[in-house]
PDB file of N, CA and C in Angstrom:
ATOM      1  N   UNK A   1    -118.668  51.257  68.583  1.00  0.00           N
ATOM      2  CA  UNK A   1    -118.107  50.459  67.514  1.00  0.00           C
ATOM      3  C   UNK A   1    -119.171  49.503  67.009  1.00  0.00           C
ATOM      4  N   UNK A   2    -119.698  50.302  66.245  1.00  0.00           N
ATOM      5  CA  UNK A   2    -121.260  49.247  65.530  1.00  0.00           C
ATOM      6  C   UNK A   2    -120.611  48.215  65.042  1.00  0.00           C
ATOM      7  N   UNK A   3    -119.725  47.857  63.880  1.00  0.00           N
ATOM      8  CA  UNK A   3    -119.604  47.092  63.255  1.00  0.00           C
ATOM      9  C   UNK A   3    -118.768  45.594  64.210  1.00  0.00           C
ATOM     10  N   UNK A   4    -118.255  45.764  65.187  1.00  0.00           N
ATOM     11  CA  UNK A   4    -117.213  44.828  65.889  1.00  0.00           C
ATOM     12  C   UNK A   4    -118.038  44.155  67.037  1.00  0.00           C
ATOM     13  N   UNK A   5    -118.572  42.942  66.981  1.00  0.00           N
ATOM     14  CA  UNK A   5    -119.595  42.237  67.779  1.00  0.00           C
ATOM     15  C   UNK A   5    -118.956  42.533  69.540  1.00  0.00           C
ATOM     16  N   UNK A   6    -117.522  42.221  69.594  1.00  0.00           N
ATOM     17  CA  UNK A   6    -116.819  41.808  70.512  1.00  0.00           C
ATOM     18  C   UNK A   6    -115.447  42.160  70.476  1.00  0.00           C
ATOM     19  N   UNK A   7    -114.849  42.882  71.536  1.00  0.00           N
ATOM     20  CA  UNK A   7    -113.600  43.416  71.481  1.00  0.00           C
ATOM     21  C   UNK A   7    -112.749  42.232  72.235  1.00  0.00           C
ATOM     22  N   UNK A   8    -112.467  40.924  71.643  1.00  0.00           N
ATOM     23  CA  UNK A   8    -111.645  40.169  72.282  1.00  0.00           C
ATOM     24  C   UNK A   8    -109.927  39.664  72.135  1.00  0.00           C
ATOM     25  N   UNK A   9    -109.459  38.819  72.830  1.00  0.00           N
ATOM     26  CA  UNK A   9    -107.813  38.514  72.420  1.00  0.00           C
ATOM     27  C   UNK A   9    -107.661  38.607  70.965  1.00  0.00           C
ATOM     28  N   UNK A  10    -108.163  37.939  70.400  1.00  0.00           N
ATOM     29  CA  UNK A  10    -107.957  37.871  68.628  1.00  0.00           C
ATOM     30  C   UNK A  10    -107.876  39.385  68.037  1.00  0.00           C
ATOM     31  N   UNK A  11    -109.162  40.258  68.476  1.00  0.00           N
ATOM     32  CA  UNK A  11    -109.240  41.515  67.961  1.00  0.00           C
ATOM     33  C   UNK A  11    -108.019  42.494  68.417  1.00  0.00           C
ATOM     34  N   UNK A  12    -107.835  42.458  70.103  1.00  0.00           N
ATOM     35  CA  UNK A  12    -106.309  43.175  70.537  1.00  0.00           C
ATOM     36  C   UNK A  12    -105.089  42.479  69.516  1.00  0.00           C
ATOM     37  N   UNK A  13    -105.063  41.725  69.659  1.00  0.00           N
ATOM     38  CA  UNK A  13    -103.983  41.054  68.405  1.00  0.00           C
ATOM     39  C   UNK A  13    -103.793  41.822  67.370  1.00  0.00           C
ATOM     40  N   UNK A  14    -104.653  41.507  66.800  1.00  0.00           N
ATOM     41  CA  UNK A  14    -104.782  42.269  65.012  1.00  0.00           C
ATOM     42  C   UNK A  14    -104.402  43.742  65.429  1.00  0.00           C
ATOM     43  N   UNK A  15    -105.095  44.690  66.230  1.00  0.00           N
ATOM     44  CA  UNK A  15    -104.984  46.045  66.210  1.00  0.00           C
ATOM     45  C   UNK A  15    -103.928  46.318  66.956  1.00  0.00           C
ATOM     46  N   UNK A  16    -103.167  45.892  67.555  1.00  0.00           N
ATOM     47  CA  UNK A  16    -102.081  46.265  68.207  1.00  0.00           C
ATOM     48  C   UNK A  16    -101.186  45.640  66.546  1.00  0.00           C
ATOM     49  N   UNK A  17    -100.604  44.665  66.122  1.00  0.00           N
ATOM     50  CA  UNK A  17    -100.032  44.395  64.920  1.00  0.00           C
ATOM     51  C   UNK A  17    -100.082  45.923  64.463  1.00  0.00           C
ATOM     52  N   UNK A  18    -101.317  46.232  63.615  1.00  0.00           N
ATOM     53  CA  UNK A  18    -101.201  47.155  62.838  1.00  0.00           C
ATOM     54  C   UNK A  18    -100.780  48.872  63.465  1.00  0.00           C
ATOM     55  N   UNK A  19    -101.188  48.530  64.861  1.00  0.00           N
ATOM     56  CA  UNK A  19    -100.775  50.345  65.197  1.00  0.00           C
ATOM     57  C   UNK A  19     -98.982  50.144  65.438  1.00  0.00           C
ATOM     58  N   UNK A  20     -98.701  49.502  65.505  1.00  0.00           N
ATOM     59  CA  UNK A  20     -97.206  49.220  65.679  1.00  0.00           C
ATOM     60  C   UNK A  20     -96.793  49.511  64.549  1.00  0.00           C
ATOM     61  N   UNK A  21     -97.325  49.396  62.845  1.00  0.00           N
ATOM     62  CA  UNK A  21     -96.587  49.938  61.928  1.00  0.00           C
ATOM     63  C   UNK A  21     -96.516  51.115  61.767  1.00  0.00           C
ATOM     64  N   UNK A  22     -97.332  52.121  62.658  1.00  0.00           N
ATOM     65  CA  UNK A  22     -97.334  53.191  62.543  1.00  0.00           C
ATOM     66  C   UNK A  22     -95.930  53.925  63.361  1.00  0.00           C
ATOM     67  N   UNK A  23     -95.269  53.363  64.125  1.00  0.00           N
ATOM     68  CA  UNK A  23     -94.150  53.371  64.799  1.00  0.00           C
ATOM     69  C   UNK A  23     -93.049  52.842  64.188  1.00  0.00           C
ATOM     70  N   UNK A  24     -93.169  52.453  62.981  1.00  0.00           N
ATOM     71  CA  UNK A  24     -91.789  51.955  62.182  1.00  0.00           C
ATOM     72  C   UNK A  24     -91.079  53.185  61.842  1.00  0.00           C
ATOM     73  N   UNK A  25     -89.686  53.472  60.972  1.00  0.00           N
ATOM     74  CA  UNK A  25     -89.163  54.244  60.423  1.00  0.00           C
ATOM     75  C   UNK A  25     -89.823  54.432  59.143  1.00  0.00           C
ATOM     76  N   UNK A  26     -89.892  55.349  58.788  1.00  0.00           N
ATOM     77  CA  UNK A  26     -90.447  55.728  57.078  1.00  0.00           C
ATOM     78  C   UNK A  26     -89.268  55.322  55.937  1.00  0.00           C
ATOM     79  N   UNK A  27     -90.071  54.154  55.217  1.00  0.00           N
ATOM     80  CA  UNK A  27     -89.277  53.491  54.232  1.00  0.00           C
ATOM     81  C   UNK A  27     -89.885  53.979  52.830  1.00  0.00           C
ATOM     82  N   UNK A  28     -89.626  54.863  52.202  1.00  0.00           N
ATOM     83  CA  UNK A  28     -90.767  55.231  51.130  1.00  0.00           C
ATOM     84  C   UNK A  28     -90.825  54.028  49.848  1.00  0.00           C
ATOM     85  N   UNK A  29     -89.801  53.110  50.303  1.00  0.00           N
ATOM     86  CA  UNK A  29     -89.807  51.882  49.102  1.00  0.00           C
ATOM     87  C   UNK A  29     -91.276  50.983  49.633  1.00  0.00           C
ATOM     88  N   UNK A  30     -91.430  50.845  50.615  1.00  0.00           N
ATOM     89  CA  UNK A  30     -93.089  50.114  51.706  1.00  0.00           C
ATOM     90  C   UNK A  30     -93.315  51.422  52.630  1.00  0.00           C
ATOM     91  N   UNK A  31     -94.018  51.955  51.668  1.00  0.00           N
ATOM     92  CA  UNK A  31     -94.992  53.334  52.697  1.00  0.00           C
ATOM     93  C   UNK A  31     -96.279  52.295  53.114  1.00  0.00           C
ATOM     94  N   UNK A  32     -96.537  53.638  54.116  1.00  0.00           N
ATOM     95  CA  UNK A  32     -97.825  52.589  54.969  1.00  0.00           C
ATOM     96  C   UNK A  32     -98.816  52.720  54.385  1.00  0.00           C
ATOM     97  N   UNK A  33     -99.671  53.039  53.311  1.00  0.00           N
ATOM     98  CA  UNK A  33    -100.871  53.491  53.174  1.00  0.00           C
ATOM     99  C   UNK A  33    -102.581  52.786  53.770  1.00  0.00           C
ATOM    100  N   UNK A  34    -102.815  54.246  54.173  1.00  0.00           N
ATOM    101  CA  UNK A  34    -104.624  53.784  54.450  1.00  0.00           C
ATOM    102  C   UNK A  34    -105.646  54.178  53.671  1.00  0.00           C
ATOM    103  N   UNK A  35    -106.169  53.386  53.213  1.00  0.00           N
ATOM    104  CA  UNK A  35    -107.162  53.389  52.305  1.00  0.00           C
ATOM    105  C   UNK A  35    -108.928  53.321  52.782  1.00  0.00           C
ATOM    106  N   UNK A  36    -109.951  53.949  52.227  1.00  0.00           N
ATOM    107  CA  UNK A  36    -110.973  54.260  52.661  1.00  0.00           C
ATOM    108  C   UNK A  36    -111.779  54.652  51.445  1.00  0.00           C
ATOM    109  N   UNK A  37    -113.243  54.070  51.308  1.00  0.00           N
ATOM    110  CA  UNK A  37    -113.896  54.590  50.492  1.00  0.00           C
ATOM    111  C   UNK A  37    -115.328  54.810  50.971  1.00  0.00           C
ATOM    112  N   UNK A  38    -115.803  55.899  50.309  1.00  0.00           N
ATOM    113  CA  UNK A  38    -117.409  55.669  50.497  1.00  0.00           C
ATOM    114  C   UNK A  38    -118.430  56.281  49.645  1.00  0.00           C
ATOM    115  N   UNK A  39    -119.683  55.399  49.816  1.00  0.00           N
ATOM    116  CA  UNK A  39    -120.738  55.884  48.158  1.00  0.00           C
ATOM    117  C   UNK A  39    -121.285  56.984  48.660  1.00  0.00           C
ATOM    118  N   UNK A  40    -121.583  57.536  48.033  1.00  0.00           N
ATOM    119  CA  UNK A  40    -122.255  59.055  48.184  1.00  0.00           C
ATOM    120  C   UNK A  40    -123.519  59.153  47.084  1.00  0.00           C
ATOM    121  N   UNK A  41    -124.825  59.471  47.470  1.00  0.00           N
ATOM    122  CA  UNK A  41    -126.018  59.591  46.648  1.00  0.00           C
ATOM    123  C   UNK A  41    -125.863  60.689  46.453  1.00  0.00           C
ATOM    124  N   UNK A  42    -125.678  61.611  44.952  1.00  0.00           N
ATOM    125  CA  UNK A  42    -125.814  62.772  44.526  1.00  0.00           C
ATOM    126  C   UNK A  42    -127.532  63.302  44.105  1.00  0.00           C
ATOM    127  N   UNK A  43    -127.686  64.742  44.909  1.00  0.00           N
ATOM    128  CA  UNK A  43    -129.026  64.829  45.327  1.00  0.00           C
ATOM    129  C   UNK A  43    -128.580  66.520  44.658  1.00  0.00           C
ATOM    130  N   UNK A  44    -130.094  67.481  44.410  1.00  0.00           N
ATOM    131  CA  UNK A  44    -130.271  68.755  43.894  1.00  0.00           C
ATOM    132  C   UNK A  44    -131.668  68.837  45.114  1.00  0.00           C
ATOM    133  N   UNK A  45    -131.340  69.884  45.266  1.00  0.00           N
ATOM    134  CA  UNK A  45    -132.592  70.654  45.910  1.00  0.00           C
ATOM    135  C   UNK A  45    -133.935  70.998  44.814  1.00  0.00           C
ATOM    136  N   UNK A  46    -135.225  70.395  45.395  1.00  0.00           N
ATOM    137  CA  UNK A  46    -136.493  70.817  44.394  1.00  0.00           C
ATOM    138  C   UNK A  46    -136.979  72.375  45.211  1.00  0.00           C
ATOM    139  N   UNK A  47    -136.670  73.036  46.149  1.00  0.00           N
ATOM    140  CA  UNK A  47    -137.178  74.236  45.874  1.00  0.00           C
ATOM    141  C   UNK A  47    -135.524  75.078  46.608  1.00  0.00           C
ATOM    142  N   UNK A  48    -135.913  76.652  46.479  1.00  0.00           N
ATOM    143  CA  UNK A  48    -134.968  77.424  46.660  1.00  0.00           C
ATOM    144  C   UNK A  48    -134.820  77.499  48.391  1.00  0.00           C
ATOM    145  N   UNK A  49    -133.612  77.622  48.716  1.00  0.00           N
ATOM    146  CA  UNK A  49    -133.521  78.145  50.503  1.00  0.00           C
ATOM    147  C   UNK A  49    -133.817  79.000  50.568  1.00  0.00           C
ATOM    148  N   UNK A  50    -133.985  79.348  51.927  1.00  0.00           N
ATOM    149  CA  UNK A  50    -134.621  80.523  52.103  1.00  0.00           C
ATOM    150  C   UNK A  50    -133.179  81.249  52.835  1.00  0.00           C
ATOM    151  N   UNK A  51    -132.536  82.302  52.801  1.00  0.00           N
ATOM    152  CA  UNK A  51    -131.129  82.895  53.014  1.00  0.00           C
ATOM    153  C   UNK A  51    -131.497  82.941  55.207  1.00  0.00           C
ATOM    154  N   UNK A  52    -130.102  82.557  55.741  1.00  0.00           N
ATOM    155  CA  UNK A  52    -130.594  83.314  56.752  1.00  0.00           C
ATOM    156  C   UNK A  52    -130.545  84.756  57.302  1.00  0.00           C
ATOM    157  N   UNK A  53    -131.222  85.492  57.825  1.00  0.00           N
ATOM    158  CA  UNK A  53    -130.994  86.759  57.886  1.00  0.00           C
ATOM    159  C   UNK A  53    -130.768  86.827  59.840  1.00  0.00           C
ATOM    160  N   UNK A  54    -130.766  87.899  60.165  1.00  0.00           N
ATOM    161  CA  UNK A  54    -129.868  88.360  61.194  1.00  0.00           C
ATOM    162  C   UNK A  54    -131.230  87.489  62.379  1.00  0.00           C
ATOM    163  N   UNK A  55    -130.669  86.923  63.220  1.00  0.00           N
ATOM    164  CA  UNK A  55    -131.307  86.557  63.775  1.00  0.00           C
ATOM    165  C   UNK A  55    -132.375  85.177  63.485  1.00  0.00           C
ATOM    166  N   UNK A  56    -132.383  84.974  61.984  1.00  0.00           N
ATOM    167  CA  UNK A  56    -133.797  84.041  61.590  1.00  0.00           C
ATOM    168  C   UNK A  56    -132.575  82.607  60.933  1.00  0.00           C
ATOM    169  N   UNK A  57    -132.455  81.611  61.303  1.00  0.00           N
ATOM    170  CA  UNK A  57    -131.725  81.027  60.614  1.00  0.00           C
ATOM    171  C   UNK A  57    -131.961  80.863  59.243  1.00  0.00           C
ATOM    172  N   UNK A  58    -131.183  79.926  58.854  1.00  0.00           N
ATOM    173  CA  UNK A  58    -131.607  79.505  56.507  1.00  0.00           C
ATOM    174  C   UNK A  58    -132.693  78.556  57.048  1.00  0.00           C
ATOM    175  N   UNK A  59    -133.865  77.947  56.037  1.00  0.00           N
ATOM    176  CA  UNK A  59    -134.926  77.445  56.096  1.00  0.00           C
ATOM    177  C   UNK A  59    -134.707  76.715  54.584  1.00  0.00           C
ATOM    178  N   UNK A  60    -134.620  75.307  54.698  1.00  0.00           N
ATOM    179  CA  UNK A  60    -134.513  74.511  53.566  1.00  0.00           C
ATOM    180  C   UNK A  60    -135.393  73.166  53.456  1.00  0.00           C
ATOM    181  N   UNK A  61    -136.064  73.145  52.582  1.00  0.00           N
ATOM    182  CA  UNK A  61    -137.170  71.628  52.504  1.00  0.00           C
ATOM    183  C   UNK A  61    -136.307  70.868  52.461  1.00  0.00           C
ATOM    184  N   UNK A  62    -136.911  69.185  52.966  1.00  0.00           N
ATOM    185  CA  UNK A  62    -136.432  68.361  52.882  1.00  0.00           C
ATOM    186  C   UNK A  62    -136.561  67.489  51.780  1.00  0.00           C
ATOM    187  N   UNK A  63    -137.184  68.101  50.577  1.00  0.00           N
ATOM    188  CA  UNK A  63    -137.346  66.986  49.404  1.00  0.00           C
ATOM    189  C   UNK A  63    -136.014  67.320  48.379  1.00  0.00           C
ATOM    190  N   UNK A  64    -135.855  66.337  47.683  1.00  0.00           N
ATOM    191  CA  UNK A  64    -134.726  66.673  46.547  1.00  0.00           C
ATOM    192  C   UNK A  64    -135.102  65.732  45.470  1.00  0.00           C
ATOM    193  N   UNK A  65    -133.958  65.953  44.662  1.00  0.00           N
ATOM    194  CA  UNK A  65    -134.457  65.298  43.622  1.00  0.00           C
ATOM    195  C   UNK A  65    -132.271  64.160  43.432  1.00  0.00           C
ATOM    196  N   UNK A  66    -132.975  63.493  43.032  1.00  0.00           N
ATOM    197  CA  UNK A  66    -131.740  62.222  42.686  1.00  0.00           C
ATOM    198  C   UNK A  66    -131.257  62.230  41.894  1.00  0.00           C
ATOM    199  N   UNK A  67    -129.803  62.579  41.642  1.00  0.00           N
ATOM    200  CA  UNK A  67    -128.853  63.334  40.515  1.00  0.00           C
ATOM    201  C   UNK A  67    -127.758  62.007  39.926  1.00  0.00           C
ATOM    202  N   UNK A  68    -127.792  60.557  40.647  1.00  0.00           N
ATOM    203  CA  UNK A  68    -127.137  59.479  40.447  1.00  0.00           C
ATOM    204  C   UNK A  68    -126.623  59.533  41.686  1.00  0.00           C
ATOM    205  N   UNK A  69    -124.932  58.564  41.621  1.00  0.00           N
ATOM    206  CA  UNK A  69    -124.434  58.500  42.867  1.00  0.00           C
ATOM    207  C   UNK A  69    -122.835  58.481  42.124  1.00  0.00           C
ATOM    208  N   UNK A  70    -122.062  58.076  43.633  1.00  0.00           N
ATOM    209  CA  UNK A  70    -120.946  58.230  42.934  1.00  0.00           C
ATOM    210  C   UNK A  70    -119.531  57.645  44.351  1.00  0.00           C
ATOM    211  N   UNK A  71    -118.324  57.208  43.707  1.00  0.00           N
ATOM    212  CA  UNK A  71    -118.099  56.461  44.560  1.00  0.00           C
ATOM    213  C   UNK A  71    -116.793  56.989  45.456  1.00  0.00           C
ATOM    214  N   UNK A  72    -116.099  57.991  46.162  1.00  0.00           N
ATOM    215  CA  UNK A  72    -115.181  58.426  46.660  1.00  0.00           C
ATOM    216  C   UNK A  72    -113.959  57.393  47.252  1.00  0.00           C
ATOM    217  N   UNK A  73    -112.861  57.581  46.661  1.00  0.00           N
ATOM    218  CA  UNK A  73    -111.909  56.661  47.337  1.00  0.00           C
ATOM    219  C   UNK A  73    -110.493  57.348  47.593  1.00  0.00           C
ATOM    220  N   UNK A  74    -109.956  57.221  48.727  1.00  0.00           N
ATOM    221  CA  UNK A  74    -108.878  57.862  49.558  1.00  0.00           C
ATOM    222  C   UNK A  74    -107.534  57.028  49.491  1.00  0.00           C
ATOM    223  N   UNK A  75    -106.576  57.491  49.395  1.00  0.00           N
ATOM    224  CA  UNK A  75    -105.595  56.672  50.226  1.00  0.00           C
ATOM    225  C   UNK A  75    -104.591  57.984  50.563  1.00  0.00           C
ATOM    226  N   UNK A  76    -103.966  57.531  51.550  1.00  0.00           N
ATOM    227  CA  UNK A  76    -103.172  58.725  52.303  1.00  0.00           C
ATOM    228  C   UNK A  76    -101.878  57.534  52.733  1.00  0.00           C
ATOM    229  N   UNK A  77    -100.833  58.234  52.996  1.00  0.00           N
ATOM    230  CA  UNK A  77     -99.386  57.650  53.336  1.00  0.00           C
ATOM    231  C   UNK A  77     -99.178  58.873  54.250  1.00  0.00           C
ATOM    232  N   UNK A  78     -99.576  58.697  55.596  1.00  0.00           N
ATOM    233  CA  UNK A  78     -99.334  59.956  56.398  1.00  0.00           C
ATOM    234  C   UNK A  78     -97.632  60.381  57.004  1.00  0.00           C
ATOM    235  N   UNK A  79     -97.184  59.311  56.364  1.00  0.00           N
ATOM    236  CA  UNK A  79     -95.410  59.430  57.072  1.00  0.00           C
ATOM    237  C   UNK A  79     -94.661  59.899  55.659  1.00  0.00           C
ATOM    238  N   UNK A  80     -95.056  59.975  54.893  1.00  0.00           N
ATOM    239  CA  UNK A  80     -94.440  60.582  53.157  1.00  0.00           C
ATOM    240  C   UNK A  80     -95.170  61.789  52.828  1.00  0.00           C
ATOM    241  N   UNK A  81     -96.703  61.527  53.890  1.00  0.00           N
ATOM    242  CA  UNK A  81     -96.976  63.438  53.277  1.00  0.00           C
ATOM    243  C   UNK A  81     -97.576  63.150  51.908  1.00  0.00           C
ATOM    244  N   UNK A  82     -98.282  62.223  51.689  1.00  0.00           N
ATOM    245  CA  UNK A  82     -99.043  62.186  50.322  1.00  0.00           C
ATOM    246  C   UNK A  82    -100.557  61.675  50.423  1.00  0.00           C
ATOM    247  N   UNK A  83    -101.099  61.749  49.520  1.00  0.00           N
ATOM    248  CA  UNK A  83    -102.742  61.783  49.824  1.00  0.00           C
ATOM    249  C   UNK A  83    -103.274  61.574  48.713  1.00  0.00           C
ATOM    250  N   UNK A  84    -104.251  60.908  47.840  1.00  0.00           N
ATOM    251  CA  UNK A  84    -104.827  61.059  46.655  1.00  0.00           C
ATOM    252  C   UNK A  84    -105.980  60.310  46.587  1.00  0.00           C
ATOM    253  N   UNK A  85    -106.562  60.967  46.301  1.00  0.00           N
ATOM    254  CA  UNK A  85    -108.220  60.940  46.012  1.00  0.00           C
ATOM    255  C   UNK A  85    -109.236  60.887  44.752  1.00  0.00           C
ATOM    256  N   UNK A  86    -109.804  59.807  44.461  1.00  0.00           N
ATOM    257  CA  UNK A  86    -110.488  60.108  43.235  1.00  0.00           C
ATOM    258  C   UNK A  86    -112.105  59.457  43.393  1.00  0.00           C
ATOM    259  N   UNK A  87    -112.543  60.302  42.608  1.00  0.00           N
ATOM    260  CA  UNK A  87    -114.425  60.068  42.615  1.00  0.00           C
ATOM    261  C   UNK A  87    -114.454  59.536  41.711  1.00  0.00           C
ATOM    262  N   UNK A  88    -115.553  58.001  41.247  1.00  0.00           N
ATOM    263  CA  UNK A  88    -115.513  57.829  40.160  1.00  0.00           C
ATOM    264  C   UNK A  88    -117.396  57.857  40.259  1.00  0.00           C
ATOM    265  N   UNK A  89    -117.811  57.226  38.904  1.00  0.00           N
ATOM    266  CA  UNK A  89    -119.195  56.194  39.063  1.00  0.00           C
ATOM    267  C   UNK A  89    -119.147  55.080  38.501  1.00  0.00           C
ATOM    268  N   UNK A  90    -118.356  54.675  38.676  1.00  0.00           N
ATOM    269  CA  UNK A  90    -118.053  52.668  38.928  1.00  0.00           C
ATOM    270  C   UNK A  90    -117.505  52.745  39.797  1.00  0.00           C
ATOM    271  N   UNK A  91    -117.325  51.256  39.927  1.00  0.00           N
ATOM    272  CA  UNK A  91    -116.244  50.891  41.477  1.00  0.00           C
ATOM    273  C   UNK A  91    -115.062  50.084  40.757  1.00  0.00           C
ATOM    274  N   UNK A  92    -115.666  48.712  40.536  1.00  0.00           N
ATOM    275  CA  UNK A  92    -114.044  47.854  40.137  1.00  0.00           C
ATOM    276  C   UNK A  92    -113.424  48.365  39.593  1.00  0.00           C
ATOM    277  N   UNK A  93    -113.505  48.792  38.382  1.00  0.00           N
ATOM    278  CA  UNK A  93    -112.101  49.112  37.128  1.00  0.00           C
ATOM    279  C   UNK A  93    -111.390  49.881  38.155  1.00  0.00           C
ATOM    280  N   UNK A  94    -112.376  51.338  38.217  1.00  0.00           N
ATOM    281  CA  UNK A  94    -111.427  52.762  38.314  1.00  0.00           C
ATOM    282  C   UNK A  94    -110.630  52.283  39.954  1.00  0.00           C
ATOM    283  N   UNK A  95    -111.144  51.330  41.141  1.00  0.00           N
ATOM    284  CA  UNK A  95    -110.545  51.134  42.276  1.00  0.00           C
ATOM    285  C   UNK A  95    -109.117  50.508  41.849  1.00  0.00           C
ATOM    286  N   UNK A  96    -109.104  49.333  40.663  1.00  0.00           N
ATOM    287  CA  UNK A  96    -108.080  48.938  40.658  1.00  0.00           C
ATOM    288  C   UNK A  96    -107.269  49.579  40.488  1.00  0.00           C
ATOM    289  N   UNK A  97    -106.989  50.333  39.150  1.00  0.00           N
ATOM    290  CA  UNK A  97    -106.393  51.271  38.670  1.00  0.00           C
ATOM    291  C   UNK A  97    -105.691  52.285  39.740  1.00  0.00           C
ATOM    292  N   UNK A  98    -106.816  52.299  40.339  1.00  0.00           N
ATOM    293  CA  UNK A  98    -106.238  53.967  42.038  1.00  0.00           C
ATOM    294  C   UNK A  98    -104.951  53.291  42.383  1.00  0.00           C
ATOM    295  N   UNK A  99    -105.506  51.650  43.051  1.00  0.00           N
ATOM    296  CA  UNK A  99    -104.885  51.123  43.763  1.00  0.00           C
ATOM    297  C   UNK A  99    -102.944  50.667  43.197  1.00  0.00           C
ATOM    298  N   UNK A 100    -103.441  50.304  42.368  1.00  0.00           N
ATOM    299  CA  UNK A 100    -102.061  50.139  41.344  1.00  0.00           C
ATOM    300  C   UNK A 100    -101.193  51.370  41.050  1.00  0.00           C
ATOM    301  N   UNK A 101    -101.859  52.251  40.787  1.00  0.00           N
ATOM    302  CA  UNK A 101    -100.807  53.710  41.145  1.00  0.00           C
ATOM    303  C   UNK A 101    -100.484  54.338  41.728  1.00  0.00           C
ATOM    304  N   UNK A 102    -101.170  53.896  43.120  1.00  0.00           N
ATOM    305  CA  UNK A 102     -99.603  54.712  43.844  1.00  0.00           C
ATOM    306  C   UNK A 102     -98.207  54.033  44.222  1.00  0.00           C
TER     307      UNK A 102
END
């Protein structure tokens, strides 16, 4: 757990709170949703692979070339069975917008 200095009382607190909503009844008026995003650098290959053949694995350089980037964002309601996903290349506007519709 790179990001969490210290797993202490305060931290059991918080994460026990939240795994407990996962044990509620499914209210689809307050679904649970989890949300997740992440940037992604869009990259092209500067030369061709080489295919693998029987025995020889594929053989691919490591240079590319930089195609922009772009920003992936999730949310899922795993007790309603719904999921929706959108890529943008901004972040604020199009996040709000995600966020407001479901």
């Amino acid at each position: 757990m790179w990001c969490i200095e210290e797993i202490n009382d305060e931290y059991r607190k918080r994460m026990y709170t939240i795994l407990k909503l996962y044990f509620e009844d499914y209210d689809p008026k307050y679904p649970i949703i989890c949300f997740d995003e992440k940037h992604k650098h869009l990259t092209s290959d500067l030369r061709m692979k080489i295919p693998m053949r029987p025995g020889i694995s594929e053989k691919y350089d490591y240079s590319y070339k930089r195609r922009g980037s772009a920003n992936i964002f999730v949310a899922v309601d795993f007790n309603g069975g719904k999921r929706d996903i959108m890529v943008t290349d901004r972040e604020l506007k199009e996040i709000l917008q995600f966020i407001l519709n479901i």
